[in-house]
Protein backbone atom coordinates (compact mmCIF):
# COMPACT_ATOMS: atom_id res chain seq x y z
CA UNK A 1 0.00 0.00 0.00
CA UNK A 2 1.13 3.23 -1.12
CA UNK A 3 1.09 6.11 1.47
CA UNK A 4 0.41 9.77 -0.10
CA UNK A 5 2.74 12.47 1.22
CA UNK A 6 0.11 14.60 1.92
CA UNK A 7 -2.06 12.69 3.67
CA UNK A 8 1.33 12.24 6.08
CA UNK A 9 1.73 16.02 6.71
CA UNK A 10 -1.78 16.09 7.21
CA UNK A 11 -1.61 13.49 10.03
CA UNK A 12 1.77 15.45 11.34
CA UNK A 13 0.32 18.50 11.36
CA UNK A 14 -3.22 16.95 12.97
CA UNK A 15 -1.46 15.27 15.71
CA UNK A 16 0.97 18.78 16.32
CA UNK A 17 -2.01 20.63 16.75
CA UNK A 18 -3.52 18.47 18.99
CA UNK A 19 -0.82 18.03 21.32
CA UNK A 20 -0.21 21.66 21.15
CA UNK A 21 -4.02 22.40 22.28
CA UNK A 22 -4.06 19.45 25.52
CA UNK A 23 -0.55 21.32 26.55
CA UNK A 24 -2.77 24.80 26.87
CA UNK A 25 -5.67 22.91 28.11
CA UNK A 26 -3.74 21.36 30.97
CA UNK A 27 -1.69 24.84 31.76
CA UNK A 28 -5.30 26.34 31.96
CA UNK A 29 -5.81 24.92 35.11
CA UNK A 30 -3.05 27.13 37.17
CA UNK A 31 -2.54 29.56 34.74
CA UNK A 32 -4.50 31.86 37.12
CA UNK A 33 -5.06 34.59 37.37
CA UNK A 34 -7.56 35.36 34.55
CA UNK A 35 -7.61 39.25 35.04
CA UNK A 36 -6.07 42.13 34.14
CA UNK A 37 -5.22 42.80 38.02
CA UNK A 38 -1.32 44.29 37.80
CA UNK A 39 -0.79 43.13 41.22
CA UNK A 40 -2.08 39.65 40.85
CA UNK A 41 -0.28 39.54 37.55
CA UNK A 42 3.00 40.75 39.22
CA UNK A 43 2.26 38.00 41.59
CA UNK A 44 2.39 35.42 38.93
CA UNK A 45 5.43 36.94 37.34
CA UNK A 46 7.43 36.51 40.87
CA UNK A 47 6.08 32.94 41.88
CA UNK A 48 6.60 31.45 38.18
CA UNK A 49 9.87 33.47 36.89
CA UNK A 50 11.45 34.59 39.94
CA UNK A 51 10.87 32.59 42.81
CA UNK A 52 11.14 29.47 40.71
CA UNK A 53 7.99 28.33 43.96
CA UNK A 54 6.73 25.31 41.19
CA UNK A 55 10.42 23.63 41.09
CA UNK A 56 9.89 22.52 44.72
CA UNK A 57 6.27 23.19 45.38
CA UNK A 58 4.77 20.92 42.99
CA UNK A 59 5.06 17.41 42.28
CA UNK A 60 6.34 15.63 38.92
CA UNK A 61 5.82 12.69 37.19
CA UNK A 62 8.34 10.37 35.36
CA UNK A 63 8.57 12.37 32.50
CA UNK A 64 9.35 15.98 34.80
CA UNK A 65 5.88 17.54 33.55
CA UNK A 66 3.56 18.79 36.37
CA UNK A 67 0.36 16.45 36.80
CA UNK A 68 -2.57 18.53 36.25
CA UNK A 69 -3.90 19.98 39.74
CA UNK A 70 -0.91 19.36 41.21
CA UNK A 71 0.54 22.73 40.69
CA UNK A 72 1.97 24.61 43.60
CA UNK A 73 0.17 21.94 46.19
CA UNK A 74 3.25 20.52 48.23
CA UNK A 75 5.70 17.95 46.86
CA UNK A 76 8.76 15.57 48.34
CA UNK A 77 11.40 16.97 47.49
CA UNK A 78 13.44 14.69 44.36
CA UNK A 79 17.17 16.29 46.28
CA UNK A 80 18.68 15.87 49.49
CA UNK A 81 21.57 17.70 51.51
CA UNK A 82 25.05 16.21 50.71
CA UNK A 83 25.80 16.92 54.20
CA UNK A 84 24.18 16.45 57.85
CA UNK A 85 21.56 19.04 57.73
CA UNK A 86 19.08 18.45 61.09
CA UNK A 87 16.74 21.71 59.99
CA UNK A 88 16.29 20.25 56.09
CA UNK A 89 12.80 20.35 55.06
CA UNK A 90 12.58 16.98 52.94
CA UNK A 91 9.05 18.57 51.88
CA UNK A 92 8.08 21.44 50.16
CA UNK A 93 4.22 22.28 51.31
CA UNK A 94 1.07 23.20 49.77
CA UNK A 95 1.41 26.99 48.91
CA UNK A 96 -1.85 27.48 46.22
CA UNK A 97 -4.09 29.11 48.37
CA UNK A 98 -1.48 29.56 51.26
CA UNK A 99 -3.57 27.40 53.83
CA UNK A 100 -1.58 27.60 56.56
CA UNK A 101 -0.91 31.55 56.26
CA UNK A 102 -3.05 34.83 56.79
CA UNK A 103 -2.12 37.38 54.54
CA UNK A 104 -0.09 39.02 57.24
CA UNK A 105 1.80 36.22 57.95
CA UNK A 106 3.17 35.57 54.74
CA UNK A 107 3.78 39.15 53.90
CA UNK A 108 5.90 38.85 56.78
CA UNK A 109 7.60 35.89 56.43
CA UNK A 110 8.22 37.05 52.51
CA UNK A 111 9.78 39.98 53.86
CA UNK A 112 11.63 38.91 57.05
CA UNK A 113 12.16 35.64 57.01
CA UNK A 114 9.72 35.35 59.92
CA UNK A 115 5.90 35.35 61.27
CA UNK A 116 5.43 31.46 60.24
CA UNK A 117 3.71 29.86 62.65
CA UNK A 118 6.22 26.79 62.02
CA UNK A 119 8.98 29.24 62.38
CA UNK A 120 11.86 30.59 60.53
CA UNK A 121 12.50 29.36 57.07
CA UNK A 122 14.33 25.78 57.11
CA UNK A 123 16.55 24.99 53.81
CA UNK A 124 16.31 24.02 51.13
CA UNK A 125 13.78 27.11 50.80
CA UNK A 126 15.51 30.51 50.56
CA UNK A 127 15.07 32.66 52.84
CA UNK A 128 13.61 35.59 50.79
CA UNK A 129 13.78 39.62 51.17
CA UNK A 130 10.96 40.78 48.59
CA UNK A 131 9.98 44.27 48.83
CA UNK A 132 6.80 44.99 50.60
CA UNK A 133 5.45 45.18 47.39
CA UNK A 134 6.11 42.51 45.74
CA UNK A 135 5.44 40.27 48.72
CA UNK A 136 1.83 41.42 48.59
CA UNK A 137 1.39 40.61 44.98
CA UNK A 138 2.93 37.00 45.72
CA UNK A 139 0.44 36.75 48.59
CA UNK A 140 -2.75 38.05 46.23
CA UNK A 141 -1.39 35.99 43.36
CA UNK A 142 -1.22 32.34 46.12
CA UNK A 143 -4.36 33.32 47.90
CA UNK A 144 -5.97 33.45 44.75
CA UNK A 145 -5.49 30.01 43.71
CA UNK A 146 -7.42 28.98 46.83
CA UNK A 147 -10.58 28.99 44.63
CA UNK A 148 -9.12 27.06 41.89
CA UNK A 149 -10.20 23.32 41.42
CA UNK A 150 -6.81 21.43 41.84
């Protein structure tokens, strides 16, 4: 049987377009905020591109991708210390929503290092200095993914 060449690229294309619509499908699910909200999306800008908070926060499958709903909502961490460490935190926890946190709190702690009711900041989590600022758009940006279905 003879196969056509364009019936090939067709398929190629077909398939590329399909994968390429699941992949937007699945990001659509924390790709929050939906809004034109500067301070929510300056919150997203910090806790995707500069804080880096998915590489620990959320958990991965074999293939490294993020399962859908499992963005930002606690993970083991896939790294240990190479050295005695007693204060390592071998989990990173559930920060979409930031259930354990009021609004003060975390501004705080994103500011200080402190006001966690679990106490200072334990490695491998930096211990971060944003601005007052930008630490409440990180806090609007988490809190809002509270009402998210994940």
């Amino acid at each position: 049987m003879k196969t056509n060449p364009t019936e090939i690229k067709s398929s190629f294309v077909r398939e590329t377009l399909t994968l390429a619509a699941l992949l937007v499908a699945a990001s659509a699910c924390w790709a929050a905020p939906a809004t034109d909200d500067p301070v929510l999306l300056r919150g997203k800008y910090l806790v995707e591109n500069v804080g880096l908070c998915g590489d620990c926060h959320s958990q991965r499958d074999e293939k490294g991708q993020i399962p859908a709903g499992k963005h930002l909502m606690g993970a083991a961490l896939p790294f240990a210390p190479t050295v005695p460490m007693p204060v390592w935190a071998p989990m990173a926890p559930r920060i979409a929503g930031l259930p354990t946190l009021s609004v003060a709190q975390a501004e705080e702690y994103l500011t200080t290092g402190e006001g966690r009711p679990a106490g200072p900041t334990r490695p491998p989590m930096p211990p971060y200095r944003f601005s007052p600022e930008d630490a409440k758009a990180v806090v609007a940006y988490l809190k809002s993914l509270k009402a998210k279905a994940h």
